[in-house]
PDB file of N, CA and C in Angstrom:
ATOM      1  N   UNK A   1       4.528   8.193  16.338  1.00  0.00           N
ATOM      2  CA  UNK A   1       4.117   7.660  15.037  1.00  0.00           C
ATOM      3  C   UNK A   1       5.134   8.079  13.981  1.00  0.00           C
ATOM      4  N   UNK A   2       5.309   6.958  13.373  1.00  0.00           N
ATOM      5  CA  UNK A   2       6.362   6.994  11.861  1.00  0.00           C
ATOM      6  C   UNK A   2       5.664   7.454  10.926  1.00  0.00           C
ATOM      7  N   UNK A   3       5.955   8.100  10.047  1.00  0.00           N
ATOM      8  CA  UNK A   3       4.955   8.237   8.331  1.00  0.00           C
ATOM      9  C   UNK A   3       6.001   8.055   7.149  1.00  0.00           C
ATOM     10  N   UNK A   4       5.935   7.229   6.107  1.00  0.00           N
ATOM     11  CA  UNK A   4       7.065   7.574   5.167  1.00  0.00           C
ATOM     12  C   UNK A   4       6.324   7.058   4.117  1.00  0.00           C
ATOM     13  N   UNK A   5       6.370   7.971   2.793  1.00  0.00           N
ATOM     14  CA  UNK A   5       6.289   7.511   1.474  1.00  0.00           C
ATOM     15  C   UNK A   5       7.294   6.821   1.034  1.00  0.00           C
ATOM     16  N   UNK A   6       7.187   5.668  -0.057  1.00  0.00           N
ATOM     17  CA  UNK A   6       7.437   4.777  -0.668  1.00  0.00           C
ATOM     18  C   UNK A   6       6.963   4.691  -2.090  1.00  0.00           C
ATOM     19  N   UNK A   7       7.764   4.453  -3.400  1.00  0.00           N
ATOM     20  CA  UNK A   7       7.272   3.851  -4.506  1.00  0.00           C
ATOM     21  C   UNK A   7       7.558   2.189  -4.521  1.00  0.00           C
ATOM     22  N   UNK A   8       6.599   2.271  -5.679  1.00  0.00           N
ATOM     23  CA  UNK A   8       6.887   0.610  -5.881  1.00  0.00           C
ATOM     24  C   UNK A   8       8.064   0.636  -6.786  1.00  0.00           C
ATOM     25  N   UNK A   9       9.059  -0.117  -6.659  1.00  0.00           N
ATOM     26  CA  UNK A   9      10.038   0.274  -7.600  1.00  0.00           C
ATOM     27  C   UNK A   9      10.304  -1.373  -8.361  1.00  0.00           C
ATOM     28  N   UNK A  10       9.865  -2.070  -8.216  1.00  0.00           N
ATOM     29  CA  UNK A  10       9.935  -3.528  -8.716  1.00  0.00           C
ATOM     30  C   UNK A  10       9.117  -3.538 -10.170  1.00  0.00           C
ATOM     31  N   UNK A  11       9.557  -4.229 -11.084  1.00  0.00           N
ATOM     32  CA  UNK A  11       8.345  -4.242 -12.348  1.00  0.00           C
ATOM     33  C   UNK A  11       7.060  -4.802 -12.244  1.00  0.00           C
ATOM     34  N   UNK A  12       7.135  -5.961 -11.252  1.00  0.00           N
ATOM     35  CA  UNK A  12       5.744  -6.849 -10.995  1.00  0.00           C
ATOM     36  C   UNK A  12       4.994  -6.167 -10.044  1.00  0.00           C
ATOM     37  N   UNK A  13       5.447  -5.311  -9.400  1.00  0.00           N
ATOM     38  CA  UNK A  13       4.639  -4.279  -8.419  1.00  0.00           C
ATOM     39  C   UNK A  13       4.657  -5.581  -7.255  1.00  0.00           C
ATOM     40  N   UNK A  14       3.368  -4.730  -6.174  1.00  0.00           N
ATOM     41  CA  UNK A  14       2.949  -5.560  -4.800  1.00  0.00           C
ATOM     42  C   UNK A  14       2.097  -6.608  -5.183  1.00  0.00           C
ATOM     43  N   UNK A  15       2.943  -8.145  -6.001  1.00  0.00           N
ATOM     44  CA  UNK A  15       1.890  -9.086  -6.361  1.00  0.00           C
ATOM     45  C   UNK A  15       1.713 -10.084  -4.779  1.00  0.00           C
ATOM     46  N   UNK A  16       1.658 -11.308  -4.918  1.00  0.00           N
ATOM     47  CA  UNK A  16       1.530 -12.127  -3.730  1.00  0.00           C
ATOM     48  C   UNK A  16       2.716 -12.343  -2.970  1.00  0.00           C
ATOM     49  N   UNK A  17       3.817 -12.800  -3.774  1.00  0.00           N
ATOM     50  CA  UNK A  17       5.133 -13.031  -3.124  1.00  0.00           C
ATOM     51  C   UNK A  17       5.888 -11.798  -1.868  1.00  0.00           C
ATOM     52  N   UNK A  18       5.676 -10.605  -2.372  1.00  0.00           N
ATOM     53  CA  UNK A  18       6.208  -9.343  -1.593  1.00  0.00           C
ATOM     54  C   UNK A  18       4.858  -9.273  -0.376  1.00  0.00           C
ATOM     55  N   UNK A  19       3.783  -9.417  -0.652  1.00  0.00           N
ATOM     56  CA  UNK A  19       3.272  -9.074   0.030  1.00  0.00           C
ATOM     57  C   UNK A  19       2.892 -10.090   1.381  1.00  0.00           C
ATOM     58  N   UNK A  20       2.815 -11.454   0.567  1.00  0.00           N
ATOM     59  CA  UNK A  20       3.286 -12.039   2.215  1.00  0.00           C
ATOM     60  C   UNK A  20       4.647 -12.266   2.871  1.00  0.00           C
ATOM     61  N   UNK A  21       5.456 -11.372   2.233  1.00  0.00           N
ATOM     62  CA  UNK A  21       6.714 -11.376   2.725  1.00  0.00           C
ATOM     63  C   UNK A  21       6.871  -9.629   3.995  1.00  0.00           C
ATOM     64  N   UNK A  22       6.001  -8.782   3.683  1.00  0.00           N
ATOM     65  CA  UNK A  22       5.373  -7.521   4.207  1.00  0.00           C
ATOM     66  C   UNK A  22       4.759  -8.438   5.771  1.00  0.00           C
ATOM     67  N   UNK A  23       3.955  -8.798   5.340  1.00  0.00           N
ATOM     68  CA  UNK A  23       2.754  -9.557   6.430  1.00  0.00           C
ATOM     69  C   UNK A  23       3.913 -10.127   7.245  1.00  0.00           C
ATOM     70  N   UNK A  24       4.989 -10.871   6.556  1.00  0.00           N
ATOM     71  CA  UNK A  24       5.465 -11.978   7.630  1.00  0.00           C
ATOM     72  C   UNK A  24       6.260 -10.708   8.737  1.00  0.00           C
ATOM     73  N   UNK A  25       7.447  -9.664   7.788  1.00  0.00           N
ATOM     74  CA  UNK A  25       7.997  -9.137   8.085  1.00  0.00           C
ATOM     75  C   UNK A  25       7.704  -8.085   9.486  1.00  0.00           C
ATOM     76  N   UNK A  26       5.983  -7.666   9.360  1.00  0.00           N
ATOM     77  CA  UNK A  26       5.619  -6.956   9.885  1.00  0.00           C
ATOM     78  C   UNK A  26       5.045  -7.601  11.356  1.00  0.00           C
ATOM     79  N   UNK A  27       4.816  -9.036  11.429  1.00  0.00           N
ATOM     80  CA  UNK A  27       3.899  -9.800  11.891  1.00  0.00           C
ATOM     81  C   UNK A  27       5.172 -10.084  13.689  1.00  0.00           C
ATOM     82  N   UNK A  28       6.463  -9.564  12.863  1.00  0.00           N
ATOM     83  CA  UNK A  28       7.313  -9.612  14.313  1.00  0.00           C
ATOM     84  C   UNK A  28       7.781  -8.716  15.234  1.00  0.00           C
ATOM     85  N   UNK A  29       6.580  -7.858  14.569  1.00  0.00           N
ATOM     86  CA  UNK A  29       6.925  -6.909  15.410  1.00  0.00           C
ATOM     87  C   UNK A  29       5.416  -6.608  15.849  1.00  0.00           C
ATOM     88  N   UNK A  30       5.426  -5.267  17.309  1.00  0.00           N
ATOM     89  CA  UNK A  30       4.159  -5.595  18.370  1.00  0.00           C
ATOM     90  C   UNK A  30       3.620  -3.907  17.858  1.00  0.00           C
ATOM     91  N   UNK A  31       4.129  -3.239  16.773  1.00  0.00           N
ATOM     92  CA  UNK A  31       3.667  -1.988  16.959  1.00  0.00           C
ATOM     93  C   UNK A  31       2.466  -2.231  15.357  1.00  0.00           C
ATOM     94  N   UNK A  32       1.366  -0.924  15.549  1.00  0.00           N
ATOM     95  CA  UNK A  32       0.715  -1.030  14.444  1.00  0.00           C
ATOM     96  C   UNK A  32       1.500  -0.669  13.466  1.00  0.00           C
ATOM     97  N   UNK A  33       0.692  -0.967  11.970  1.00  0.00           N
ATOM     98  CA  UNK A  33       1.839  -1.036  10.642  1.00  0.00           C
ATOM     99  C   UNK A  33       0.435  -0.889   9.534  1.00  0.00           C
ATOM    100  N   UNK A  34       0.006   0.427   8.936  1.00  0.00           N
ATOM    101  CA  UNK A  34      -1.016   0.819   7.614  1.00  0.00           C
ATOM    102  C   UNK A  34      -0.258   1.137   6.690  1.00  0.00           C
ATOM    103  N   UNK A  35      -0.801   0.704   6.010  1.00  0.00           N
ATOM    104  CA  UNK A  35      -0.662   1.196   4.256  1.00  0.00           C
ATOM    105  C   UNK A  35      -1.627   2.093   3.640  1.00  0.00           C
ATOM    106  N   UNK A  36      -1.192   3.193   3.492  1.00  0.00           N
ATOM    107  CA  UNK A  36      -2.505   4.151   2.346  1.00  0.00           C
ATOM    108  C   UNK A  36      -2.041   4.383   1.451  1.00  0.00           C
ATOM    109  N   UNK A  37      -3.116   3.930   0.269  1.00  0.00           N
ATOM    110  CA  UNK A  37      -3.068   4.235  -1.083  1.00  0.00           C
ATOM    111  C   UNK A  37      -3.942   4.835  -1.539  1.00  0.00           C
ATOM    112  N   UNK A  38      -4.435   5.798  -2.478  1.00  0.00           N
ATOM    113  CA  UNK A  38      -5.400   6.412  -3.432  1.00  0.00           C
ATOM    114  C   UNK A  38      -6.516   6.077  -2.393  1.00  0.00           C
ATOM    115  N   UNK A  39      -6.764   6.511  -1.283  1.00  0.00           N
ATOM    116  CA  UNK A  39      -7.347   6.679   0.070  1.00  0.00           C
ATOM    117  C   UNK A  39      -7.595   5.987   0.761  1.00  0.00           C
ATOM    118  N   UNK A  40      -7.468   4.503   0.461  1.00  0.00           N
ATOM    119  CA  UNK A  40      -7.574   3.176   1.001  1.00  0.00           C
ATOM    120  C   UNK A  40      -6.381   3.392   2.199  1.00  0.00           C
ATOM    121  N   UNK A  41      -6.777   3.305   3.573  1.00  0.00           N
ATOM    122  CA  UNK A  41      -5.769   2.899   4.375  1.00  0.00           C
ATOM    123  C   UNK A  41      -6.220   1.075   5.259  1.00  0.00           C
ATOM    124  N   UNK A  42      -5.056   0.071   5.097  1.00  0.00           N
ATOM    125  CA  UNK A  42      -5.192  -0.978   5.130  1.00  0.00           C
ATOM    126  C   UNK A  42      -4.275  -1.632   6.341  1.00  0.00           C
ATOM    127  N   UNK A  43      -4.504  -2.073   6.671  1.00  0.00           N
ATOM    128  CA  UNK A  43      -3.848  -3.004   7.947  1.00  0.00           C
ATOM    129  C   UNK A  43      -2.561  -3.588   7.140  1.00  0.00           C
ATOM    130  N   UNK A  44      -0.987  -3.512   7.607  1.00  0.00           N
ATOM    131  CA  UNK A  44      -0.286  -3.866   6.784  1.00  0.00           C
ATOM    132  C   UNK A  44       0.234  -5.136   7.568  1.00  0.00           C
ATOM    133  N   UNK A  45      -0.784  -6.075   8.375  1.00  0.00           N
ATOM    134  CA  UNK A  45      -0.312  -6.980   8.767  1.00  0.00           C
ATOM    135  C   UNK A  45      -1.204  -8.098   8.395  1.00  0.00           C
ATOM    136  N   UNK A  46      -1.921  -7.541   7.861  1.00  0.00           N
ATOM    137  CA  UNK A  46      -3.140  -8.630   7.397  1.00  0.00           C
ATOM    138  C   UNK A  46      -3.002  -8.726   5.679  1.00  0.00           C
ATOM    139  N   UNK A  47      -2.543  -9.623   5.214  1.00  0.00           N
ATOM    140  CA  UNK A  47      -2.220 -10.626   3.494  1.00  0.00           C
ATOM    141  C   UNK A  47      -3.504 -10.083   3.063  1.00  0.00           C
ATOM    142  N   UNK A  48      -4.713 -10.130   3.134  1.00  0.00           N
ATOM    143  CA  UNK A  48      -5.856  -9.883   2.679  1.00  0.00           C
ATOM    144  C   UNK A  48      -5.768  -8.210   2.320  1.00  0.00           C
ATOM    145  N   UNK A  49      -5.917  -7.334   2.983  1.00  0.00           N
ATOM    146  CA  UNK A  49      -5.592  -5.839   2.990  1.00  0.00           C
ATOM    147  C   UNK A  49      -4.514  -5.603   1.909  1.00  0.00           C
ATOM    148  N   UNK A  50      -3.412  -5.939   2.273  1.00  0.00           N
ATOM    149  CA  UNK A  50      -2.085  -5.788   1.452  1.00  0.00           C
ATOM    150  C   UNK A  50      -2.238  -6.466   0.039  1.00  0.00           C
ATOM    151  N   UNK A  51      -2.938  -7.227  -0.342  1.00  0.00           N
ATOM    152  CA  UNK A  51      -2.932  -7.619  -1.720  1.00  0.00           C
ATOM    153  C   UNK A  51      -4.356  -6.828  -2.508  1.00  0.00           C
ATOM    154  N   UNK A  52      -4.934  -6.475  -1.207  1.00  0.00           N
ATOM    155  CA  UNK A  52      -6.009  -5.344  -1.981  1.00  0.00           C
ATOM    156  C   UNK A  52      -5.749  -3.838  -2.818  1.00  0.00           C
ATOM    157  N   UNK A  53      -4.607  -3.493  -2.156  1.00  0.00           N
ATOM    158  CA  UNK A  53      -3.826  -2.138  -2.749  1.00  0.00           C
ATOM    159  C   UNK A  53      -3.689  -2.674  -4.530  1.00  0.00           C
ATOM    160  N   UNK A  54      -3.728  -3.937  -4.600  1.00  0.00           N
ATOM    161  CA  UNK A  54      -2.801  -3.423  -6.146  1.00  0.00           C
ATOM    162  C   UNK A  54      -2.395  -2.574  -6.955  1.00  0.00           C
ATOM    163  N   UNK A  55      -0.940  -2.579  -6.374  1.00  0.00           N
ATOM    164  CA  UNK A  55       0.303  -1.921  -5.949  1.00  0.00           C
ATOM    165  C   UNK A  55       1.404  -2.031  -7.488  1.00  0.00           C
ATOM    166  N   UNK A  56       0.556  -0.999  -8.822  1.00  0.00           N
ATOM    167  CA  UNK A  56       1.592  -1.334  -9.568  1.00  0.00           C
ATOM    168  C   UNK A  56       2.753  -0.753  -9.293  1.00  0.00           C
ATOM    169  N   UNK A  57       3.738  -1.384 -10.381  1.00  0.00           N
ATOM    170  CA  UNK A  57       4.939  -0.211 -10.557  1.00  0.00           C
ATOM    171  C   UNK A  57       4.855   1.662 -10.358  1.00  0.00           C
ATOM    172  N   UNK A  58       5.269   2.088  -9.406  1.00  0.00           N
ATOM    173  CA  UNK A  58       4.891   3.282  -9.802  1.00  0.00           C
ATOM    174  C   UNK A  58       4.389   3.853  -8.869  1.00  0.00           C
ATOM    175  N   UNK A  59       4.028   3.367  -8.114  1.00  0.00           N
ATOM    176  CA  UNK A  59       2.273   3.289  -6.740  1.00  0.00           C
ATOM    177  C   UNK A  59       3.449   3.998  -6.199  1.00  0.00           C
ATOM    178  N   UNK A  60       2.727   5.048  -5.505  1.00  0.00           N
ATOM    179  CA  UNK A  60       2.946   5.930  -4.450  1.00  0.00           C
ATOM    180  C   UNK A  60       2.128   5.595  -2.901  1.00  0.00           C
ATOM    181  N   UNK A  61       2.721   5.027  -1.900  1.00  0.00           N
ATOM    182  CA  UNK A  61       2.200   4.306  -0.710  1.00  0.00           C
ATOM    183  C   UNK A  61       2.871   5.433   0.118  1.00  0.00           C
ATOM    184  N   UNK A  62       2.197   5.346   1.186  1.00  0.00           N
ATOM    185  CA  UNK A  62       2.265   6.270   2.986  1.00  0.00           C
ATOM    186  C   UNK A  62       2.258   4.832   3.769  1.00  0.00           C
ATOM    187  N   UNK A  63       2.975   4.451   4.736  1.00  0.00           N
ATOM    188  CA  UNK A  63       3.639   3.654   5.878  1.00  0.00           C
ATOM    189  C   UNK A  63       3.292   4.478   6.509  1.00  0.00           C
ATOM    190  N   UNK A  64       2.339   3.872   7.486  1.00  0.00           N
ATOM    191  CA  UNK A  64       2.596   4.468   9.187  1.00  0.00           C
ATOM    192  C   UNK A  64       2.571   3.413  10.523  1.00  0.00           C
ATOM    193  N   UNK A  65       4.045   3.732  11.048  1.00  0.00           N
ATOM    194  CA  UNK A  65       4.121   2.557  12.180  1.00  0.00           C
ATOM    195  C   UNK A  65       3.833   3.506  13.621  1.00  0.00           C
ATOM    196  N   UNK A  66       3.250   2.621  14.584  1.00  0.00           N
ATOM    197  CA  UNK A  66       2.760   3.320  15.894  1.00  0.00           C
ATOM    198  C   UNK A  66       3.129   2.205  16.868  1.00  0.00           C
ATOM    199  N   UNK A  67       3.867   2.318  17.624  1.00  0.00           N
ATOM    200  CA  UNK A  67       3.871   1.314  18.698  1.00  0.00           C
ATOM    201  C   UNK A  67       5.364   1.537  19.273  1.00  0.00           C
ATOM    202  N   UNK A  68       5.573   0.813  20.498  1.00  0.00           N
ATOM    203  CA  UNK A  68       6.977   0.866  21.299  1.00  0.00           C
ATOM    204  C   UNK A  68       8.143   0.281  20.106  1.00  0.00           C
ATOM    205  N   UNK A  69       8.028  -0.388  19.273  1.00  0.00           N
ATOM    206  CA  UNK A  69       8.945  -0.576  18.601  1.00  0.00           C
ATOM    207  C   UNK A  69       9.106  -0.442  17.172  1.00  0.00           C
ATOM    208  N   UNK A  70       8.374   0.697  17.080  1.00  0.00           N
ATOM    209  CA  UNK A  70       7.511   1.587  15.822  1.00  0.00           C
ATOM    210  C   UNK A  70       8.975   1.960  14.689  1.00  0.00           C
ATOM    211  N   UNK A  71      10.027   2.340  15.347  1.00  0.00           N
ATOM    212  CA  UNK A  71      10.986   2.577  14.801  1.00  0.00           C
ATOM    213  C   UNK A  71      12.143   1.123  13.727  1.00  0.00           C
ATOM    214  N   UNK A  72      12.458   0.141  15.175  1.00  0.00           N
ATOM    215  CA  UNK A  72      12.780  -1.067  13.685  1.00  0.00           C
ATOM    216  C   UNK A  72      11.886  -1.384  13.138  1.00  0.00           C
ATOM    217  N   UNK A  73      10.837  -1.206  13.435  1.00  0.00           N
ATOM    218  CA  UNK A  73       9.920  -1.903  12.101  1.00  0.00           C
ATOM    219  C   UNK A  73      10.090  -1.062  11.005  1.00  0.00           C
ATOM    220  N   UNK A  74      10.057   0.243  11.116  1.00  0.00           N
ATOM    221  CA  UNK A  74       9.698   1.066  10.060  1.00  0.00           C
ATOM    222  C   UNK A  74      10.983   0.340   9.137  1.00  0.00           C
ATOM    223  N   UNK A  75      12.145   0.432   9.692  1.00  0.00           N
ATOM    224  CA  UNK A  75      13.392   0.145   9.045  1.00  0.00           C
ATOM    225  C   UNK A  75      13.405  -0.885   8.248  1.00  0.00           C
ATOM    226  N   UNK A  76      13.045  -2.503   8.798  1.00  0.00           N
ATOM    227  CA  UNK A  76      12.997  -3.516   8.415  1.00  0.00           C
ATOM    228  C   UNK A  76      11.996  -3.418   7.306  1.00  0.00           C
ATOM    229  N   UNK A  77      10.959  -2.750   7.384  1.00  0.00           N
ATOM    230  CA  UNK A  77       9.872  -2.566   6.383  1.00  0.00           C
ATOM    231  C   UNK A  77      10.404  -1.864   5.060  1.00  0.00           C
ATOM    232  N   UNK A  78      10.999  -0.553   5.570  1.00  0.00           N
ATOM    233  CA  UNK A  78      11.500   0.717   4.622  1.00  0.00           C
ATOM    234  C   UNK A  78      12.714  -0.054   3.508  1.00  0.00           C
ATOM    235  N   UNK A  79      13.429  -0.740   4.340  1.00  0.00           N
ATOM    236  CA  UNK A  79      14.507  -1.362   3.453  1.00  0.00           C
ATOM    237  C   UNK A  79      14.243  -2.484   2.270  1.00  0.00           C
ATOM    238  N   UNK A  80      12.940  -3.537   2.858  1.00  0.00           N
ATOM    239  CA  UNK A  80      12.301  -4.476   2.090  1.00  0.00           C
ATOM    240  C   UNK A  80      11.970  -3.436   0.692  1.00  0.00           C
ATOM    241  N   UNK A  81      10.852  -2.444   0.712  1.00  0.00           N
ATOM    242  CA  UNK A  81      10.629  -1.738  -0.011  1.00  0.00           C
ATOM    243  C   UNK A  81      11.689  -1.275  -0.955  1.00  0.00           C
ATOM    244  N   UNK A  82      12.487  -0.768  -0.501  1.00  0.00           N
ATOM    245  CA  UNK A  82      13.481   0.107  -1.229  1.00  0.00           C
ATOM    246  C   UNK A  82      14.257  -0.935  -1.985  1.00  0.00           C
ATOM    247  N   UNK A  83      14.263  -1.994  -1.643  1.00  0.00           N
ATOM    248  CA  UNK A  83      15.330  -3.364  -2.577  1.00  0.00           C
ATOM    249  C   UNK A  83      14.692  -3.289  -3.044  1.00  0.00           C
ATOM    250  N   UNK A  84      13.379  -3.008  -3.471  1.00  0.00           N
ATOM    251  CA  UNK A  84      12.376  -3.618  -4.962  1.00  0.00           C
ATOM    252  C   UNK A  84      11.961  -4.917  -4.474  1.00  0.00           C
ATOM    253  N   UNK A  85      11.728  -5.397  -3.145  1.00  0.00           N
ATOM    254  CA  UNK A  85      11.668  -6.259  -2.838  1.00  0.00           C
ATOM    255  C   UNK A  85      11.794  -7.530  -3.048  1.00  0.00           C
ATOM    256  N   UNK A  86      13.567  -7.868  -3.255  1.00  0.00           N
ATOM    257  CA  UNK A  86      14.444  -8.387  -3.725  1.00  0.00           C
ATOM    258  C   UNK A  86      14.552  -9.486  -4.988  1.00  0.00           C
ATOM    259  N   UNK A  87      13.641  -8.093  -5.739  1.00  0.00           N
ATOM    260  CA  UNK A  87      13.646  -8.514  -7.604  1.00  0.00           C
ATOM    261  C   UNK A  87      14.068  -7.346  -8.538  1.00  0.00           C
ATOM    262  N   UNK A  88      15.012  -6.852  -7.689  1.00  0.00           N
ATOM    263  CA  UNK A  88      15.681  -5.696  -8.951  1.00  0.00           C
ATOM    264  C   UNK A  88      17.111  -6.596  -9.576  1.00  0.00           C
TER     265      UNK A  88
END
């Protein structure tokens, strides 16, 4: 199992656009993928879950990937995040 904190670093935070871009991102790969926030932990492959966090600027999130290919995902995931999810 992976664990990594993340901020939101984008101004619009986790609105719809990033987050079914999360879902799609996550959706190709076969390992599990949660999101916990302010104690909510959420399925980060399911659009419904992921737009429930509302995720402002600022949000402090925990990633945890589990599965045989637990590792690129984390990456492919970790990097989406860290661009500001490509609105900086």
């Amino acid at each position: 199992m992976i664990e990594k904190e993340v901020a939101i670093i984008n101004n619009a935070g986790l609105h719809t656009r990033p987050a079914a871009t999360i879902v799609k991102i996550a959706a190709q790969f076969e390992s599990e993928f949660f999101i916990l926030k302010d104690g909510m932990n959420i399925n980060g492959k399911s659009i419904i879950g992921v737009m429930t966090l509302a995720a402002a600027k600022g949000s402090e999130l925990t990633l945890s990937f589990e599965g045989d290919d637990e590792e690129i995902m984390a990456e492919a995931i970790l990097e989406y995040f860290n661009k500001g999810f490509d609105e900086l």
